[in-house]
Protein backbone atom coordinates (compact mmCIF):
# COMPACT_ATOMS: atom_id res chain seq x y z
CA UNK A 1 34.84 77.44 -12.49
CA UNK A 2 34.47 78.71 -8.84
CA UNK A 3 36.49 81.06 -6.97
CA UNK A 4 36.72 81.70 -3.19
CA UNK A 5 38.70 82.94 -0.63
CA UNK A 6 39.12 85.70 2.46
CA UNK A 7 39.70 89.29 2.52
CA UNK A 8 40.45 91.31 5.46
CA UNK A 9 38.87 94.11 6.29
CA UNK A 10 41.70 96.34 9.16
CA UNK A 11 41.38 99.70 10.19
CA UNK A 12 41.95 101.66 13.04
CA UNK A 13 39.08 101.84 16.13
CA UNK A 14 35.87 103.09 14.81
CA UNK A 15 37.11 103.44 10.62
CA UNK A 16 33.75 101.94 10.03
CA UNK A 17 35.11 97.84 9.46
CA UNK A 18 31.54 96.45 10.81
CA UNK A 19 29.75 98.59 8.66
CA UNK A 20 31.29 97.80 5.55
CA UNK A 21 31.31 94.61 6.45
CA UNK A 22 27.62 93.90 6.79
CA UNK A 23 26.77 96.52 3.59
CA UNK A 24 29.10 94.05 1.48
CA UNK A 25 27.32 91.01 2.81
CA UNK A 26 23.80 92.81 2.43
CA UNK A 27 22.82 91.54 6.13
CA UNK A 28 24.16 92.14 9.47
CA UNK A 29 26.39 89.72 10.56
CA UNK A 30 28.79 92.37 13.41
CA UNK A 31 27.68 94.13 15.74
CA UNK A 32 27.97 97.79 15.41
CA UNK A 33 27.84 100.89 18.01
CA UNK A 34 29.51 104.11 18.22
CA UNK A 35 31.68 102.90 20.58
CA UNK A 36 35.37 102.68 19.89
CA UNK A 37 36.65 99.17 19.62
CA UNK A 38 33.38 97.08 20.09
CA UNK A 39 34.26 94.18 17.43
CA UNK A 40 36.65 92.14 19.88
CA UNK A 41 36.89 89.34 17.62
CA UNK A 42 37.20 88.05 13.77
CA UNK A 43 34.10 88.07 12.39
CA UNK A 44 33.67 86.39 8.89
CA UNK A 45 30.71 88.21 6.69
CA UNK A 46 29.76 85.90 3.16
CA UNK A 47 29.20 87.43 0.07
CA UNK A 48 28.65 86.00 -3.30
CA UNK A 49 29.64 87.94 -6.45
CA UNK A 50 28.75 85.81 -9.71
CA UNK A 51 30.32 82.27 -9.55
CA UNK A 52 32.87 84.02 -6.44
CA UNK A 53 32.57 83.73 -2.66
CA UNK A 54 34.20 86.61 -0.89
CA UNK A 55 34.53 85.98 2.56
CA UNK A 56 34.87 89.21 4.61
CA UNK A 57 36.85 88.94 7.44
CA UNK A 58 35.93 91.75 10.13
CA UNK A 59 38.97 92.59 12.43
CA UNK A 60 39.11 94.69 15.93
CA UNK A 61 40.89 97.83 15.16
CA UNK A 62 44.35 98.02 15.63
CA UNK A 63 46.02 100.12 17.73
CA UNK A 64 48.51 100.93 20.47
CA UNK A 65 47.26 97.98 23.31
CA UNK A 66 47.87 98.40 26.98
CA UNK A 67 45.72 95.80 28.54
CA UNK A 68 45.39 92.03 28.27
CA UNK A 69 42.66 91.96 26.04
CA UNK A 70 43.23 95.10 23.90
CA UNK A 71 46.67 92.88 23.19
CA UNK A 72 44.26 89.42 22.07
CA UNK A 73 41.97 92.16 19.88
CA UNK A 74 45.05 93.19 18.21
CA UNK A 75 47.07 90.16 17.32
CA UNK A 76 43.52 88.47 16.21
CA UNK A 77 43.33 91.56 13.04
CA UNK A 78 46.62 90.93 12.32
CA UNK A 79 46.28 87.56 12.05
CA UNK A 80 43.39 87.60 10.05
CA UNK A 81 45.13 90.15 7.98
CA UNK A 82 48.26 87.06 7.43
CA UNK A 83 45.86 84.50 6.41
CA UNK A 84 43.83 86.19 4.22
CA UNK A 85 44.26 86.22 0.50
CA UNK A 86 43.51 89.82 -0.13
CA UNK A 87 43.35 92.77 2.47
CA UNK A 88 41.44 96.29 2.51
CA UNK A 89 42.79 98.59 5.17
CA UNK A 90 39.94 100.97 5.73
CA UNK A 91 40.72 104.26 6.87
CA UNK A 92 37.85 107.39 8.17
CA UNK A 93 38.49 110.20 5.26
CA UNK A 94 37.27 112.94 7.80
CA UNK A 95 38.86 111.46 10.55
CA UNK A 96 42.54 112.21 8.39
CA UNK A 97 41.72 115.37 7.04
CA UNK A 98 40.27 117.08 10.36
CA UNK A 99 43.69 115.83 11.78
CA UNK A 100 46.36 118.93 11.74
CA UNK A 101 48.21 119.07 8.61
CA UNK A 102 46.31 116.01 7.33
CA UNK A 103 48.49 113.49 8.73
CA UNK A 104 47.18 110.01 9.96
CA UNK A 105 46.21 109.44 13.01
CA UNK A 106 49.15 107.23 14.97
CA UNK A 107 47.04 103.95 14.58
CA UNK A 108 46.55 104.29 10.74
CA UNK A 109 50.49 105.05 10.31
CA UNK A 110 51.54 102.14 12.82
CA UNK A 111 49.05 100.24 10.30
CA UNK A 112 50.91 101.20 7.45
CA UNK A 113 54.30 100.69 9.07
CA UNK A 114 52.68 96.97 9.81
CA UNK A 115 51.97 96.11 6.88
CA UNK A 116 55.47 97.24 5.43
CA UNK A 117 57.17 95.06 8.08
CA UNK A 118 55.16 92.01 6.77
CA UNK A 119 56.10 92.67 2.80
CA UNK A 120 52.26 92.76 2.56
CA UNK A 121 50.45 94.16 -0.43
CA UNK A 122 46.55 96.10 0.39
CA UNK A 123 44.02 98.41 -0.94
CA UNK A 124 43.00 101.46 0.77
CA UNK A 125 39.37 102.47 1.14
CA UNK A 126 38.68 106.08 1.86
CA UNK A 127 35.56 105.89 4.19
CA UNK A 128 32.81 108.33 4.93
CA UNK A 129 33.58 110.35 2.07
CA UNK A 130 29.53 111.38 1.65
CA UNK A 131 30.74 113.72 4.23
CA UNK A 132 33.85 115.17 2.40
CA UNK A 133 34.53 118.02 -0.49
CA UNK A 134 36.19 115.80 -3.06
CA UNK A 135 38.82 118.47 -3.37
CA UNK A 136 39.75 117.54 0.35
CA UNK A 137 39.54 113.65 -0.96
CA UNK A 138 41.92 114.24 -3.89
CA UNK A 139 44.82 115.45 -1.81
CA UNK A 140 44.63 112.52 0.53
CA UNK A 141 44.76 109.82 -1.90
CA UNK A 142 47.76 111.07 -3.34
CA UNK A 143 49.72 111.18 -0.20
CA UNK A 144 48.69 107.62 1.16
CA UNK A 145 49.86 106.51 -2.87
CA UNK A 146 52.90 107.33 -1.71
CA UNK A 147 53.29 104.99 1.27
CA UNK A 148 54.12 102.23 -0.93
CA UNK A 149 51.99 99.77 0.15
CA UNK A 150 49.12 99.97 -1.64
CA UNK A 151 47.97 98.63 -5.22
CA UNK A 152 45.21 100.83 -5.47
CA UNK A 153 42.93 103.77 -3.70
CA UNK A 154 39.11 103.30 -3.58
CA UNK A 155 36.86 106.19 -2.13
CA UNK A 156 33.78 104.49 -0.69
CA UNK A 157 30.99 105.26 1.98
CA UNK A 158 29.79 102.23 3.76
CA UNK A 159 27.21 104.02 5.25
CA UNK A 160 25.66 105.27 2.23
CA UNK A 161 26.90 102.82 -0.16
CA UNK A 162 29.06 104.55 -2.47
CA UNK A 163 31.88 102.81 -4.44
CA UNK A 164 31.09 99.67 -2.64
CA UNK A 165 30.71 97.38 -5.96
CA UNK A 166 34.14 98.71 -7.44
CA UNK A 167 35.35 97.56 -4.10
CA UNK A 168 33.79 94.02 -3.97
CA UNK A 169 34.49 93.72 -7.52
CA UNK A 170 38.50 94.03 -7.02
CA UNK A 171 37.90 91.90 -3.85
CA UNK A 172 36.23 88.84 -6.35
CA UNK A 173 39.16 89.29 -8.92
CA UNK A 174 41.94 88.39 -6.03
CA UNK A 175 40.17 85.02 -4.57
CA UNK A 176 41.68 82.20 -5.73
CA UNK A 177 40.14 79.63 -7.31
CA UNK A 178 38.36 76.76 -5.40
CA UNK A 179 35.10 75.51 -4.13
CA UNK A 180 32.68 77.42 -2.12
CA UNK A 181 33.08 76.70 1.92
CA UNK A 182 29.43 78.08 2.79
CA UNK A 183 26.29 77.61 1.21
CA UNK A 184 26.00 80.20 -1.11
CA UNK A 185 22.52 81.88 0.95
CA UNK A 186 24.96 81.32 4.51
CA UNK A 187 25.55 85.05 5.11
CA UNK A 188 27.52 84.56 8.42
CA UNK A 189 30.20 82.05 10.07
CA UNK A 190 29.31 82.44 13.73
CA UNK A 191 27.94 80.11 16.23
CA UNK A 192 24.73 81.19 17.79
CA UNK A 193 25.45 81.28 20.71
CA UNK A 194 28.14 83.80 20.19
CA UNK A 195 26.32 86.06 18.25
CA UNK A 196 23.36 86.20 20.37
CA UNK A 197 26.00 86.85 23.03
CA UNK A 198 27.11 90.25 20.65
CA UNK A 199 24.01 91.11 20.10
CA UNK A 200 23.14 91.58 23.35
CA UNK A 201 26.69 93.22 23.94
CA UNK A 202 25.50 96.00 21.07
CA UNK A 203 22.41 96.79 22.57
CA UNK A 204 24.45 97.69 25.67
CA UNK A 205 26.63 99.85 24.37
CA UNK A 206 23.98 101.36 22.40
CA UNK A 207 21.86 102.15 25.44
CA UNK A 208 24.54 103.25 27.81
CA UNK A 209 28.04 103.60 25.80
CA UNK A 210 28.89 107.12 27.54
CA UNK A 211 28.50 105.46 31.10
CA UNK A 212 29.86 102.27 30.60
CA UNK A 213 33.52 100.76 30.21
CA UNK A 214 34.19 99.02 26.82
CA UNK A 215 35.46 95.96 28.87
CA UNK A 216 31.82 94.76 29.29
CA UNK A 217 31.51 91.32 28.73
CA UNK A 218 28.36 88.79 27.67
CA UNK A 219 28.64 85.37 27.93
CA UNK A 220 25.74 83.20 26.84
CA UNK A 221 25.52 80.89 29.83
CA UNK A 222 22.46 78.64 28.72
CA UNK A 223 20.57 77.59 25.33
CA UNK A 224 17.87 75.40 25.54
CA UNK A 225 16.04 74.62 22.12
CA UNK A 226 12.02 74.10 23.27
CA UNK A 227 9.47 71.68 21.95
CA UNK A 228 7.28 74.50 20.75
CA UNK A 229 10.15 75.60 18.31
CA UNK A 230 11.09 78.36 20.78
CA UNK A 231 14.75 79.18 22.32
CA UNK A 232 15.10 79.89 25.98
CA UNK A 233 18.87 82.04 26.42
CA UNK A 234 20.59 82.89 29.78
CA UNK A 235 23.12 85.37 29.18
CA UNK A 236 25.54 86.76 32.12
CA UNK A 237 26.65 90.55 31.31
CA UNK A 238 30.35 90.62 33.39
CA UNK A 239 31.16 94.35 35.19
CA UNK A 240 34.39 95.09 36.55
CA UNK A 241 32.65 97.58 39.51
CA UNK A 242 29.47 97.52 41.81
CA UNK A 243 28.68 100.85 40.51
CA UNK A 244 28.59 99.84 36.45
CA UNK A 245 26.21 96.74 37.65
CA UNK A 246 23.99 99.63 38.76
CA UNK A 247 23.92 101.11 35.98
CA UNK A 248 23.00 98.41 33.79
CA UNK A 249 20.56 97.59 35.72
CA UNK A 250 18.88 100.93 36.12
CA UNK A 251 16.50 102.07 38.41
CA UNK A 252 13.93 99.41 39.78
CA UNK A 253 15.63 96.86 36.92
CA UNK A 254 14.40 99.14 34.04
CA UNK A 255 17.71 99.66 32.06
CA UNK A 256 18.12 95.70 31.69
CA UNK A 257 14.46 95.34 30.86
CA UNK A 258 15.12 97.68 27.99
CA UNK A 259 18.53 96.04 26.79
CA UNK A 260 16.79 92.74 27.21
CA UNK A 261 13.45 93.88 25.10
CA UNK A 262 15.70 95.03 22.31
CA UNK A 263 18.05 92.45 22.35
CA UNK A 264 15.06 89.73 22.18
CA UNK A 265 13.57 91.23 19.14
CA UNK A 266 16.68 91.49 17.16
CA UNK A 267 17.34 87.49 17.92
CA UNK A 268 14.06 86.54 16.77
CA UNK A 269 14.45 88.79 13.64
CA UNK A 270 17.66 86.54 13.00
CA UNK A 271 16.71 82.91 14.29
CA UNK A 272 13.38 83.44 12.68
CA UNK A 273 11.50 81.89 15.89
CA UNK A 274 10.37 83.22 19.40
CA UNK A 275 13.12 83.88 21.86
CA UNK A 276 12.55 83.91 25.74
CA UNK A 277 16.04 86.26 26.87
CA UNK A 278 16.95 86.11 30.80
CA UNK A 279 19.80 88.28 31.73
CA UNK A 280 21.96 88.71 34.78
CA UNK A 281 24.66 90.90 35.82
CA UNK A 282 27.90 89.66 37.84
CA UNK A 283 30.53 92.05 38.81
CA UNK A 284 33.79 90.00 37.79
CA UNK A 285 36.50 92.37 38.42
CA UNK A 286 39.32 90.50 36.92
CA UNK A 287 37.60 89.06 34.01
CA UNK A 288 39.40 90.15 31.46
CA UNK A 289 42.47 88.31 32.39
CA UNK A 290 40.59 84.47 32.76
CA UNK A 291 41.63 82.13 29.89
CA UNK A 292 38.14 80.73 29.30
CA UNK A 293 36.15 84.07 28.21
CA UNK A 294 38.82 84.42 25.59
CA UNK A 295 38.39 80.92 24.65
CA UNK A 296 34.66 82.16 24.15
CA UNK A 297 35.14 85.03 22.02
CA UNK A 298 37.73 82.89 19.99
CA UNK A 299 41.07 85.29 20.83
CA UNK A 300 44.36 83.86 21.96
CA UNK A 301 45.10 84.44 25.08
CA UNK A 302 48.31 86.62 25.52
CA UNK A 303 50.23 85.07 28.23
CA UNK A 304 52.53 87.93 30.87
CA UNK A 305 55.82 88.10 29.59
């Protein structure tokens, strides 16, 4: 007998969902930077526990939107919180108890409220807690108990590992069962031409995060598979202002070269085979509100009301 199904993994901006994500998996399959809200899209991470596949749904985090795509980002975690069959809402331990009187930030508590509205059962990880007292850990569990809305508390570091196997092991017991839909050695469900577009994205914010807008875009324009086994990729990185294209590009092209180098090696790392990476930079002011990038990073596209 075989068991699989989804679980969610939602959380506010920057809880640490791509992290725990990947650690579960045991590769990398999202992107991860410190930015806030760099995971735009559902990502689905594969794990295997015995004769169960878990398949880990990473979410954008949710939280208050404003513009067009911050609105896609959010109705795409909540959706893949509806369809899943089991849902962790991951919440930053430090991030709660630095906050006065140890309340929840807005975005965890409209999370809560959320799930509430939709009758819908979760588990709560506490995250980061290698960097916690556990007599500051104690407190909080008990008062997110109380919200109702969750069957049980787990106290887990993604970074470090900690608690992670209790986790999984709940996540395994609550998949249906059913046949396997990946292979059980497929770690990730993402074409490649979209993740070699977010890897490229990462190393971006990675390299210039404090001088760049989030609303960076990379589209993989061109993939062209090579008789010598090798890929050739043209990616177009999408600014909103002259000045950002500057900056990516750095002076005398260096920045780019740099993003480019990095991005290369991590794409031959992960398509095992030699990767020639050409990128250009467009300034696209009003790309964020054409239908056919969010077609390419698989969001709905929220129509004006």
């Amino acid at each position: 007998m075989t068991r699989c199904g989804f679980t969610a993994i939602i959380g506010a901006p920057n809880a640490g969902k791509s992290t725990l994500v990947n650690a579960l998996v045991g590769s990398k399959v999202a992107i991860v930077s410190p930015k806030v809200q760099t995971t735009r899209m559902n990502v689905r991470g594969v794990a295997m526990r015995g004769e169960t596949q878990i398949v880990f749904v990473d979410t954008p985090g949710i939280f208050k939107p404003k513009r067009r795509l911050d609105k896609a980002m959010v109705a795409a975690a909540w959706s893949g919180a509806g369809d899943a069959d089991a849902v962790v809402h991951l919440v930053d331990a430090a991030e709660v108890s630095d906050h006065p009187n140890g309340n929840a930030s807005a975005d965890t508590t409209s999370i809560i409220e959320g799930l509430k509205a939709a009758s819908r059962k979760a588990v709560m990880a506490l995250n980061k807690i290698d960097a916690m007292a556990v007599e500051q850990l104690l407190p909080l569990a008990e008062k997110f108990n109380g919200a109702g809305v969750y069957e049980e508390i787990f106290m887990i570091s993604a970074l470090k590992g900690n608690g992670l196997e209790t986790l999984a092991t709940w996540c395994a017991a609550r998949m249906p069962e059913g046949p396997f839909l990946y292979p059980p050695d497929q770690a990730a469900d993402i074409p490649s031409r979209l993740l070699a577009s977010e890897i490229t994205r990462e190393k971006i914010y990675l390299r210039l995060h404090d001088e760049l807008p989030y609303s960076t875009a990379v589209e993989t324009e061109k993939w062209e598979d090579r008789k010598d086994g090798s890929v050739k990729i043209d990616q177009i990185i999408y600014v909103q202002r002259d000045g950002q294209k500057a900056i990516v590009l750095g002076k005398k092209g260096q920045t780019i070269k740099d993003i480019g180098a990095s991005s290369r090696r991590e794409l031959e790392q992960i398509f095992g085979r030699r990767v020639h990476l050409f990128l250009f930079v467009k300034v696209r002011p009003d790309w964020a509100d054409k239908r056919e990038h969010y077609r390419d990073m698989g969001l709905e596209f929220p129509e004006d009301k």
